[in-house]
PDB file of N, CA and C in Angstrom:
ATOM      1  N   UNK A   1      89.359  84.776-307.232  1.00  0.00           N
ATOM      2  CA  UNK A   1      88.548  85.806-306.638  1.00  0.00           C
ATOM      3  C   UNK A   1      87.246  85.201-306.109  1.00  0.00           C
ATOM      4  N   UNK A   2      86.658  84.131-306.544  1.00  0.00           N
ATOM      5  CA  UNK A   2      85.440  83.589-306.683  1.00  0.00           C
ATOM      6  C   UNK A   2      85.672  82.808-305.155  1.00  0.00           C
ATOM      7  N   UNK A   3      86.535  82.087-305.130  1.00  0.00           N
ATOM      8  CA  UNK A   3      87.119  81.438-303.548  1.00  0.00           C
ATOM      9  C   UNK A   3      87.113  82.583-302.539  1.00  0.00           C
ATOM     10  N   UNK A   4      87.858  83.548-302.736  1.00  0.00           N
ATOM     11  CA  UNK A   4      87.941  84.690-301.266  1.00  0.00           C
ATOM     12  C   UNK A   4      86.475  85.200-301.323  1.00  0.00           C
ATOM     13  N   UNK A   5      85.653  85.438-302.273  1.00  0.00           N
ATOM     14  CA  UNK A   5      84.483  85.845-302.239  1.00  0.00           C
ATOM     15  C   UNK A   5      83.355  84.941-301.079  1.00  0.00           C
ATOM     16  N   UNK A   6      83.778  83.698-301.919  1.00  0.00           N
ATOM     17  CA  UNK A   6      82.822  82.348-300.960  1.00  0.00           C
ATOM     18  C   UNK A   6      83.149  82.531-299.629  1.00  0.00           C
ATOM     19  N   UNK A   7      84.852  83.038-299.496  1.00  0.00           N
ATOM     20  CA  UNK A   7      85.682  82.831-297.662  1.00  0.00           C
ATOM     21  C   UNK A   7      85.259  84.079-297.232  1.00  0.00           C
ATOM     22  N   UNK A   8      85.115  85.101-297.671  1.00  0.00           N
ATOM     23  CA  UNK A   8      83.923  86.300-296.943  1.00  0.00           C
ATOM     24  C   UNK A   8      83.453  86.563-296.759  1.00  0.00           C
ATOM     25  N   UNK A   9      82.121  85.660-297.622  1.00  0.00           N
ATOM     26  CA  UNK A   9      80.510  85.320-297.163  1.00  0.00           C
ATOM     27  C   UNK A   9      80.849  84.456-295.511  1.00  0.00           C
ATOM     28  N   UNK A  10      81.620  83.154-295.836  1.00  0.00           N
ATOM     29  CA  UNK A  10      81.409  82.363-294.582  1.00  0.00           C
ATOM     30  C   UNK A  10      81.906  83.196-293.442  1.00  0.00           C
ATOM     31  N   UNK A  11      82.676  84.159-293.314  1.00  0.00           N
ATOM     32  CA  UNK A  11      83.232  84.599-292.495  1.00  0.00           C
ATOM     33  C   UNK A  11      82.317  85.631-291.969  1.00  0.00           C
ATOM     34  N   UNK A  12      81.640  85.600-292.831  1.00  0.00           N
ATOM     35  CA  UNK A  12      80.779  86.451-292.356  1.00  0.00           C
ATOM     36  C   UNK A  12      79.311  85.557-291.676  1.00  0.00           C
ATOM     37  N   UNK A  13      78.994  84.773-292.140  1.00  0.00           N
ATOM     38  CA  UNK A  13      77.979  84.317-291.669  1.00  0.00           C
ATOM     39  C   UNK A  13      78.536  83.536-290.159  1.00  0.00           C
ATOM     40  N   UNK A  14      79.628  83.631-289.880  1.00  0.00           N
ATOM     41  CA  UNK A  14      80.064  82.881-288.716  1.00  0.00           C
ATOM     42  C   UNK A  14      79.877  84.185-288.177  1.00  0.00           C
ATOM     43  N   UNK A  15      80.333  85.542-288.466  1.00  0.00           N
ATOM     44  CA  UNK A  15      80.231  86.546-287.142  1.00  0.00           C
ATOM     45  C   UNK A  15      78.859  86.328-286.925  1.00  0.00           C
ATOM     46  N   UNK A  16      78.073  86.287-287.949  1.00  0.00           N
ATOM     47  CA  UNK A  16      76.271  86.883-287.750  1.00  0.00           C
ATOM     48  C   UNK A  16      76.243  86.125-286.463  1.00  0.00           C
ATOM     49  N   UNK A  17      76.409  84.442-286.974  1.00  0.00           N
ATOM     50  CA  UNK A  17      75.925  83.503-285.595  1.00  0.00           C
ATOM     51  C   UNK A  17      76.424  83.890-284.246  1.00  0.00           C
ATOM     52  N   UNK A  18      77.511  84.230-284.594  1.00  0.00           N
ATOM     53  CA  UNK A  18      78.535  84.637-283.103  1.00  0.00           C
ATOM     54  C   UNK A  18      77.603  85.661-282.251  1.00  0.00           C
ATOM     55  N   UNK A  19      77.239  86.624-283.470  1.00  0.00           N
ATOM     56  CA  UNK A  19      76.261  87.945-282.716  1.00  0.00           C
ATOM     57  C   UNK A  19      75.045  87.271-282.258  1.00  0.00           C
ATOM     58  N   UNK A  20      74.797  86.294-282.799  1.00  0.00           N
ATOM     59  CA  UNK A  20      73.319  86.082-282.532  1.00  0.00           C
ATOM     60  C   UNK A  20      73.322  85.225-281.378  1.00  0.00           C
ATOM     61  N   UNK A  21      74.002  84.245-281.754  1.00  0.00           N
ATOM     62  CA  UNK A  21      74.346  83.455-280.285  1.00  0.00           C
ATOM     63  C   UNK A  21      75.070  83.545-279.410  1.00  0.00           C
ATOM     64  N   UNK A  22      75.587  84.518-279.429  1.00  0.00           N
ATOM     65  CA  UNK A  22      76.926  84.742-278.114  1.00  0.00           C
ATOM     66  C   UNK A  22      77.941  84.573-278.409  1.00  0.00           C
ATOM     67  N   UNK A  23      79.286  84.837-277.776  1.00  0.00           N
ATOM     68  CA  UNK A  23      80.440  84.023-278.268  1.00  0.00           C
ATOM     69  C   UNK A  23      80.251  82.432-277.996  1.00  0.00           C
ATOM     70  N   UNK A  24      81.249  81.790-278.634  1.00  0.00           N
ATOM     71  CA  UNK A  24      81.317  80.346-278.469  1.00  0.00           C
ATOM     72  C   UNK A  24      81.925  79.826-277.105  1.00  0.00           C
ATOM     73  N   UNK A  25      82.773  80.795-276.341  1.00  0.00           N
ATOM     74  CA  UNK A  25      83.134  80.349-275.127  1.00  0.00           C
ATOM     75  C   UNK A  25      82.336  80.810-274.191  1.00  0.00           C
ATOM     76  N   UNK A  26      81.108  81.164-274.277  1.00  0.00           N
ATOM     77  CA  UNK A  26      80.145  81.004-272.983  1.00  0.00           C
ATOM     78  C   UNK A  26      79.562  79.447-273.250  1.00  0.00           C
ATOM     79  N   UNK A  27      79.651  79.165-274.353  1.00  0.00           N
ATOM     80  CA  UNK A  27      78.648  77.872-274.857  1.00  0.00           C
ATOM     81  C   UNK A  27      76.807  77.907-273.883  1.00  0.00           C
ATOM     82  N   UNK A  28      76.345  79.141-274.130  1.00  0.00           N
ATOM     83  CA  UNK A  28      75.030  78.810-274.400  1.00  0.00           C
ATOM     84  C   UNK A  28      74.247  78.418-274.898  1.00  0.00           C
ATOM     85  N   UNK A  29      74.605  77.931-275.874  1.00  0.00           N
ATOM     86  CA  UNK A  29      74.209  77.327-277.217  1.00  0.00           C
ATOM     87  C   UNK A  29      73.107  76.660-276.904  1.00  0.00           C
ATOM     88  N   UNK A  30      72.394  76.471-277.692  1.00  0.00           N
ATOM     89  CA  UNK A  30      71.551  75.023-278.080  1.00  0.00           C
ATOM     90  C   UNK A  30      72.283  73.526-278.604  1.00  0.00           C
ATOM     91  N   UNK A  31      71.945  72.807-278.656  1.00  0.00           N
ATOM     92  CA  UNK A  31      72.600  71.808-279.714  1.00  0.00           C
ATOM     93  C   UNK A  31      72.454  71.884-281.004  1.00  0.00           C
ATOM     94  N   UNK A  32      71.286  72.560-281.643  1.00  0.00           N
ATOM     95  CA  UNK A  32      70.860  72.896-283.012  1.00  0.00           C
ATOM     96  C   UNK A  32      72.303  74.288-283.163  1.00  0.00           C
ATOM     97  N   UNK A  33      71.907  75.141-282.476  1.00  0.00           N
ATOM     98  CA  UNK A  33      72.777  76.853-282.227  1.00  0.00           C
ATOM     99  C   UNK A  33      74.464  75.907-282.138  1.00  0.00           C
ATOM    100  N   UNK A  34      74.690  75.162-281.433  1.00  0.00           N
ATOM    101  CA  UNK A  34      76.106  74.702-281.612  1.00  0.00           C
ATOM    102  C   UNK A  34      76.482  74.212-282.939  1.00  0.00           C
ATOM    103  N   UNK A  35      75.494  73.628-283.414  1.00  0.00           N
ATOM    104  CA  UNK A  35      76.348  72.289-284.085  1.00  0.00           C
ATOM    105  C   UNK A  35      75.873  73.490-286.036  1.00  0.00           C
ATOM    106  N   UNK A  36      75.170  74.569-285.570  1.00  0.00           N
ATOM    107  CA  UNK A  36      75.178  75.230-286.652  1.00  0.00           C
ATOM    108  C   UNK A  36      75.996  76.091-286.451  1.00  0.00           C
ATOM    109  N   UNK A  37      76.887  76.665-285.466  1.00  0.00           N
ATOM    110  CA  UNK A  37      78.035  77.233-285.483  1.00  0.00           C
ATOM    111  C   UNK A  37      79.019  76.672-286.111  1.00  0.00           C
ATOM    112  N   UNK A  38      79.162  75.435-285.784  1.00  0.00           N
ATOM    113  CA  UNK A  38      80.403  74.649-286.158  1.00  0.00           C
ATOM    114  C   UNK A  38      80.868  74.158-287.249  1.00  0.00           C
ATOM    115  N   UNK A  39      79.735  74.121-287.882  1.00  0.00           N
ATOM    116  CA  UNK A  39      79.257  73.980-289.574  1.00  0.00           C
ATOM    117  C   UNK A  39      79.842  75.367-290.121  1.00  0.00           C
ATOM    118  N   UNK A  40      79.229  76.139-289.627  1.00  0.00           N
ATOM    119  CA  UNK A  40      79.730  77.207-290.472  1.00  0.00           C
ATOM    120  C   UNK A  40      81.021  77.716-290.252  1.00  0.00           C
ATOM    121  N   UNK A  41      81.754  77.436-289.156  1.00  0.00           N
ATOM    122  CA  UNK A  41      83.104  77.840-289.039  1.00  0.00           C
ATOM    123  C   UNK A  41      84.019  76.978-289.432  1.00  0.00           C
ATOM    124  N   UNK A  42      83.342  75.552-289.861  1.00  0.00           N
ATOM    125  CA  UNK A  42      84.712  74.417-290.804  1.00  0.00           C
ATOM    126  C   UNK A  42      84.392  74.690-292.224  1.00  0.00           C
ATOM    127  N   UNK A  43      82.843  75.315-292.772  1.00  0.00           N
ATOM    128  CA  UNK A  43      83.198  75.796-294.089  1.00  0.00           C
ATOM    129  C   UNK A  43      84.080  76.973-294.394  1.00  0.00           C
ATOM    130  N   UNK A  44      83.805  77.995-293.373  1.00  0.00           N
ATOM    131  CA  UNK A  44      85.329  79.570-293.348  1.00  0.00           C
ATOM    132  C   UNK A  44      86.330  78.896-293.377  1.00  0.00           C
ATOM    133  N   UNK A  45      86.931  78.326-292.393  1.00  0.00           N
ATOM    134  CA  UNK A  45      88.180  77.545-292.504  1.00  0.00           C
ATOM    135  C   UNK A  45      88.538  77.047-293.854  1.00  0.00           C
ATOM    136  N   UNK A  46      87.358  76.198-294.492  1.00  0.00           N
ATOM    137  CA  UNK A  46      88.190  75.358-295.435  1.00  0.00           C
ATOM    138  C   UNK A  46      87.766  76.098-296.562  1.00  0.00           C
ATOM    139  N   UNK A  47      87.372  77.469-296.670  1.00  0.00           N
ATOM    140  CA  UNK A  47      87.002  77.748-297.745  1.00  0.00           C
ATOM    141  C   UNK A  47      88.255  78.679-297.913  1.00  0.00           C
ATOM    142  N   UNK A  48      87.821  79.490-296.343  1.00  0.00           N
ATOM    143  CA  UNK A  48      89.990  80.390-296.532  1.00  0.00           C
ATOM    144  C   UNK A  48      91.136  79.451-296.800  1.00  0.00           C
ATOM    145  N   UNK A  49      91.197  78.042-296.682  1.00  0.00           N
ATOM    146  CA  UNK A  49      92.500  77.739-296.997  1.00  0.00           C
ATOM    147  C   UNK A  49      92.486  77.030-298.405  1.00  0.00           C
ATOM    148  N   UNK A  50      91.282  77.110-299.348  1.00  0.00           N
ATOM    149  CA  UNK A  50      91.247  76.833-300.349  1.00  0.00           C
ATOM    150  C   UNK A  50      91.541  77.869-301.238  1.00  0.00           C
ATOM    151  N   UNK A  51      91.208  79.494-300.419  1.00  0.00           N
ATOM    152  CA  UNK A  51      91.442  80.732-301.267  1.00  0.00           C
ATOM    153  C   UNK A  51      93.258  80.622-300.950  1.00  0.00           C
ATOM    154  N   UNK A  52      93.753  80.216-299.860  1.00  0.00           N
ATOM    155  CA  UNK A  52      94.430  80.744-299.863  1.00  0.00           C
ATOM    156  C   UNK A  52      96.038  79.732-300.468  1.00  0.00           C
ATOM    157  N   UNK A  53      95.610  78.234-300.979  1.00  0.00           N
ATOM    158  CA  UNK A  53      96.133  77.331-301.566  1.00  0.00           C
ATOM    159  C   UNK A  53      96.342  78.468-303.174  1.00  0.00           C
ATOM    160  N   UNK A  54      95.119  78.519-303.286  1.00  0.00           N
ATOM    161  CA  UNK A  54      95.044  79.030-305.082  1.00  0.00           C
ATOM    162  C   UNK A  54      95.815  80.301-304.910  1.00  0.00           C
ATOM    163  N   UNK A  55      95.821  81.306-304.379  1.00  0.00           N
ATOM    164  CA  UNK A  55      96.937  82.624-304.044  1.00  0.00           C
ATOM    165  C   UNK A  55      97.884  82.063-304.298  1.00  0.00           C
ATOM    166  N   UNK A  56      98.564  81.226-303.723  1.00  0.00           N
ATOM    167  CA  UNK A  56     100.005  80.477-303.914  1.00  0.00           C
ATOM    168  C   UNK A  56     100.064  79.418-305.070  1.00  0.00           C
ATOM    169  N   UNK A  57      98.875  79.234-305.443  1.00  0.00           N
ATOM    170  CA  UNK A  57      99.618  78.125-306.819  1.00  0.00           C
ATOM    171  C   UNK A  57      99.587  79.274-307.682  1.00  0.00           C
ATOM    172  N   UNK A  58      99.104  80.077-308.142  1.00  0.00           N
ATOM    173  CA  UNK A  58      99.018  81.221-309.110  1.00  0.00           C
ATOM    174  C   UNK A  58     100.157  82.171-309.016  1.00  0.00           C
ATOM    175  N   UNK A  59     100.664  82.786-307.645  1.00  0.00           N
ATOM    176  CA  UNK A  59     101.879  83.063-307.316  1.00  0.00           C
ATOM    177  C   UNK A  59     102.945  82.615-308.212  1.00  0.00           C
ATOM    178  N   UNK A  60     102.965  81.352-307.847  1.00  0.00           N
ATOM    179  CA  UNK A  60     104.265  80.282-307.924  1.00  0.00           C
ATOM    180  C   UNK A  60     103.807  80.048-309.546  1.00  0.00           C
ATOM    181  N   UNK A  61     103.072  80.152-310.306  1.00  0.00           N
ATOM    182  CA  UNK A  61     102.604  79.703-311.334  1.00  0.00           C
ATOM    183  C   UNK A  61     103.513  81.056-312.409  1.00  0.00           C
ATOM    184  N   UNK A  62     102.895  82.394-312.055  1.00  0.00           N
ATOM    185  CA  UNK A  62     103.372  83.273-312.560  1.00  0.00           C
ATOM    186  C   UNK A  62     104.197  83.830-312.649  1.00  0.00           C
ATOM    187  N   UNK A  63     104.904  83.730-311.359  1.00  0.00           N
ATOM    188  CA  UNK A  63     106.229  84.299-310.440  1.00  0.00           C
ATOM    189  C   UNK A  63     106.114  85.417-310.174  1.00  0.00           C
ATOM    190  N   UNK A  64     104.733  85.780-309.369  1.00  0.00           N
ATOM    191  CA  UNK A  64     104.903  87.134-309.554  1.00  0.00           C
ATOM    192  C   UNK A  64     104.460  86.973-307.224  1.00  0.00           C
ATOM    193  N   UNK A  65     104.718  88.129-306.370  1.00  0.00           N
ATOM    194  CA  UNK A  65     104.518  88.342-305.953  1.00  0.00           C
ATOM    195  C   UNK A  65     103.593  87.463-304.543  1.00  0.00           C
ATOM    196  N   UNK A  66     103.433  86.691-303.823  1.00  0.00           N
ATOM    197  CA  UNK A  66     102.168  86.387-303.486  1.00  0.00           C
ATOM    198  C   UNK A  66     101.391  87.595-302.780  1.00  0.00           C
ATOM    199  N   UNK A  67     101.862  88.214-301.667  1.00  0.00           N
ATOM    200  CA  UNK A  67     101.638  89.639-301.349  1.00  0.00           C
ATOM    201  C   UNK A  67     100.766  90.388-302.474  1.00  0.00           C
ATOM    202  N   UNK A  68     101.073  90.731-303.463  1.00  0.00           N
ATOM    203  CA  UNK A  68     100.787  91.327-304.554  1.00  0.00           C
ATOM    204  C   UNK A  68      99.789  90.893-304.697  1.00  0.00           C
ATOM    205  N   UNK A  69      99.560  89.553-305.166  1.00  0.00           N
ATOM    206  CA  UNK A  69      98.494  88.895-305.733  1.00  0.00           C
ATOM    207  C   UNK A  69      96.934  89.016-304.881  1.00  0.00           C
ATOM    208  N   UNK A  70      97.348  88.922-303.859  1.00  0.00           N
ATOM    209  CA  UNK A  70      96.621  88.637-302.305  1.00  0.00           C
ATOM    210  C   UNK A  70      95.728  89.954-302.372  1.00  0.00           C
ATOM    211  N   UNK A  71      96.671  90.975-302.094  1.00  0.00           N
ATOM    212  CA  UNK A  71      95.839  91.895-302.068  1.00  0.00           C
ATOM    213  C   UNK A  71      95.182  92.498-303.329  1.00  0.00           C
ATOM    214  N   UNK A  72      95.620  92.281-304.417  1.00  0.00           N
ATOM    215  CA  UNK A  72      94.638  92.625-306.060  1.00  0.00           C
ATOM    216  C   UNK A  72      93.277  92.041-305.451  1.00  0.00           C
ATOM    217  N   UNK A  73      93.431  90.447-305.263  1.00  0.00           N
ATOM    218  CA  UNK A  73      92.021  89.545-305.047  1.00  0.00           C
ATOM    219  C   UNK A  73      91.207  90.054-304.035  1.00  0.00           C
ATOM    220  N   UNK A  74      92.081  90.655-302.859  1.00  0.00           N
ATOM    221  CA  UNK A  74      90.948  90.986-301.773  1.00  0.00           C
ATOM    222  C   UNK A  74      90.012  92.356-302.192  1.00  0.00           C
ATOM    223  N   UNK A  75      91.256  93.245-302.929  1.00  0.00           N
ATOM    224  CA  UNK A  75      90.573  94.114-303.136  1.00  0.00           C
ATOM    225  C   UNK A  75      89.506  94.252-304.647  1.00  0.00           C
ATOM    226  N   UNK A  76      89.649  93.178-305.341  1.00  0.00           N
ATOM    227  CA  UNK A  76      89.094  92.437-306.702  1.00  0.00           C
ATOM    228  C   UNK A  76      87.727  91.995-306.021  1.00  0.00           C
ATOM    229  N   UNK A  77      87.872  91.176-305.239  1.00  0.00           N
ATOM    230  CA  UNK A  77      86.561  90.578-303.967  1.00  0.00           C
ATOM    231  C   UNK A  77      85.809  91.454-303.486  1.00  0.00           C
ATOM    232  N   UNK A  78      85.930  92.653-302.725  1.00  0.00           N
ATOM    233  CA  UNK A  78      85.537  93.575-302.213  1.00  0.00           C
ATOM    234  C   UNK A  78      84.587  94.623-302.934  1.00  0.00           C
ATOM    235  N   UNK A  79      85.122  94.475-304.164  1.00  0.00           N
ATOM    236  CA  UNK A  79      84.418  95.438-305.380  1.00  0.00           C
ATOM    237  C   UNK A  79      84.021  94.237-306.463  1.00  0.00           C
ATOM    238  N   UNK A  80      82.310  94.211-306.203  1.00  0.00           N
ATOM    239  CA  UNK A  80      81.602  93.285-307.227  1.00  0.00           C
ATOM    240  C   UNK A  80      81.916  94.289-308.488  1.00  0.00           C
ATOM    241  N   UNK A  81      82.192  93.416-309.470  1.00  0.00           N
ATOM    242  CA  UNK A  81      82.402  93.317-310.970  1.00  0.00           C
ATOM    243  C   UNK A  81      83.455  93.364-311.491  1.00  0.00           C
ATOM    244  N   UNK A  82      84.766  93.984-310.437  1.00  0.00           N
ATOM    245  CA  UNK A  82      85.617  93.523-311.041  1.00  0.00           C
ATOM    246  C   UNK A  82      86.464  92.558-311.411  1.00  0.00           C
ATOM    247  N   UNK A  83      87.117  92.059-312.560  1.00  0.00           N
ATOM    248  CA  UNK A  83      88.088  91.402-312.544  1.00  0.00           C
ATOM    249  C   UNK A  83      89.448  90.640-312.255  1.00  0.00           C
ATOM    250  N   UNK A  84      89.625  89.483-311.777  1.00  0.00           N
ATOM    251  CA  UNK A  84      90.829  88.652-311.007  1.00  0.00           C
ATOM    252  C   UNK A  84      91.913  89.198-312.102  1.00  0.00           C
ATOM    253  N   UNK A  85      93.182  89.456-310.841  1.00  0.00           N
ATOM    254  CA  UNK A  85      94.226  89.362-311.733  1.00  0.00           C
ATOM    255  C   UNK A  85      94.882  88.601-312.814  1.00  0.00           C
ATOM    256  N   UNK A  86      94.897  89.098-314.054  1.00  0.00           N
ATOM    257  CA  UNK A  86      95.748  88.063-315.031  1.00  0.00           C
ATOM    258  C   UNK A  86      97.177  88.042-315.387  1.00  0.00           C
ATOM    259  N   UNK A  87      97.720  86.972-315.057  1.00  0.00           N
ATOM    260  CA  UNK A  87      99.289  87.262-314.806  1.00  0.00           C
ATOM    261  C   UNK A  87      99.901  87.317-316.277  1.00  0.00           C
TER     262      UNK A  87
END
């Protein structure tokens, strides 16, 4: 839960920049405004495919569902305090 949490902050801080700086395919950017876009969209990336490695080892760990699992966490993520699924 703690991983999709981190991958929804970044995902989010990549829209903020997007809003703030434009989309990325006008490239108005600055070089500072670029190269802090880009930063923040290889931490989303690698932070979603780190949430989304652990979904599947826990899956495969428990045998339960990945579907299932996926959505407990998003919706576990979404609502501070609650608790990750325990298989």
């Amino acid at each position: 839960m703690q991983k999709q949490r981190a991958a929804d902050a970044a995902h989010t801080m990549v829209e903020e920049l997007r809003e703030t700086y434009g989309p990325p395919a006008e490239r108005g950017m600055t070089g500072v405004q670029s190269g802090t876009y880009e930063t923040a969209l290889r931490a989303w990336r690698d932070l979603a495919r780190e949430a989304q490695t652990a979904l599947s080892e826990y899956a495969k760990d428990t045998g339960r569902p990945r579907a299932d699992i996926e959505a407990e966490v998003e919706r576990a993520a979404a609502a501070p305090g609650e608790r990750p699924p325990t298989g």
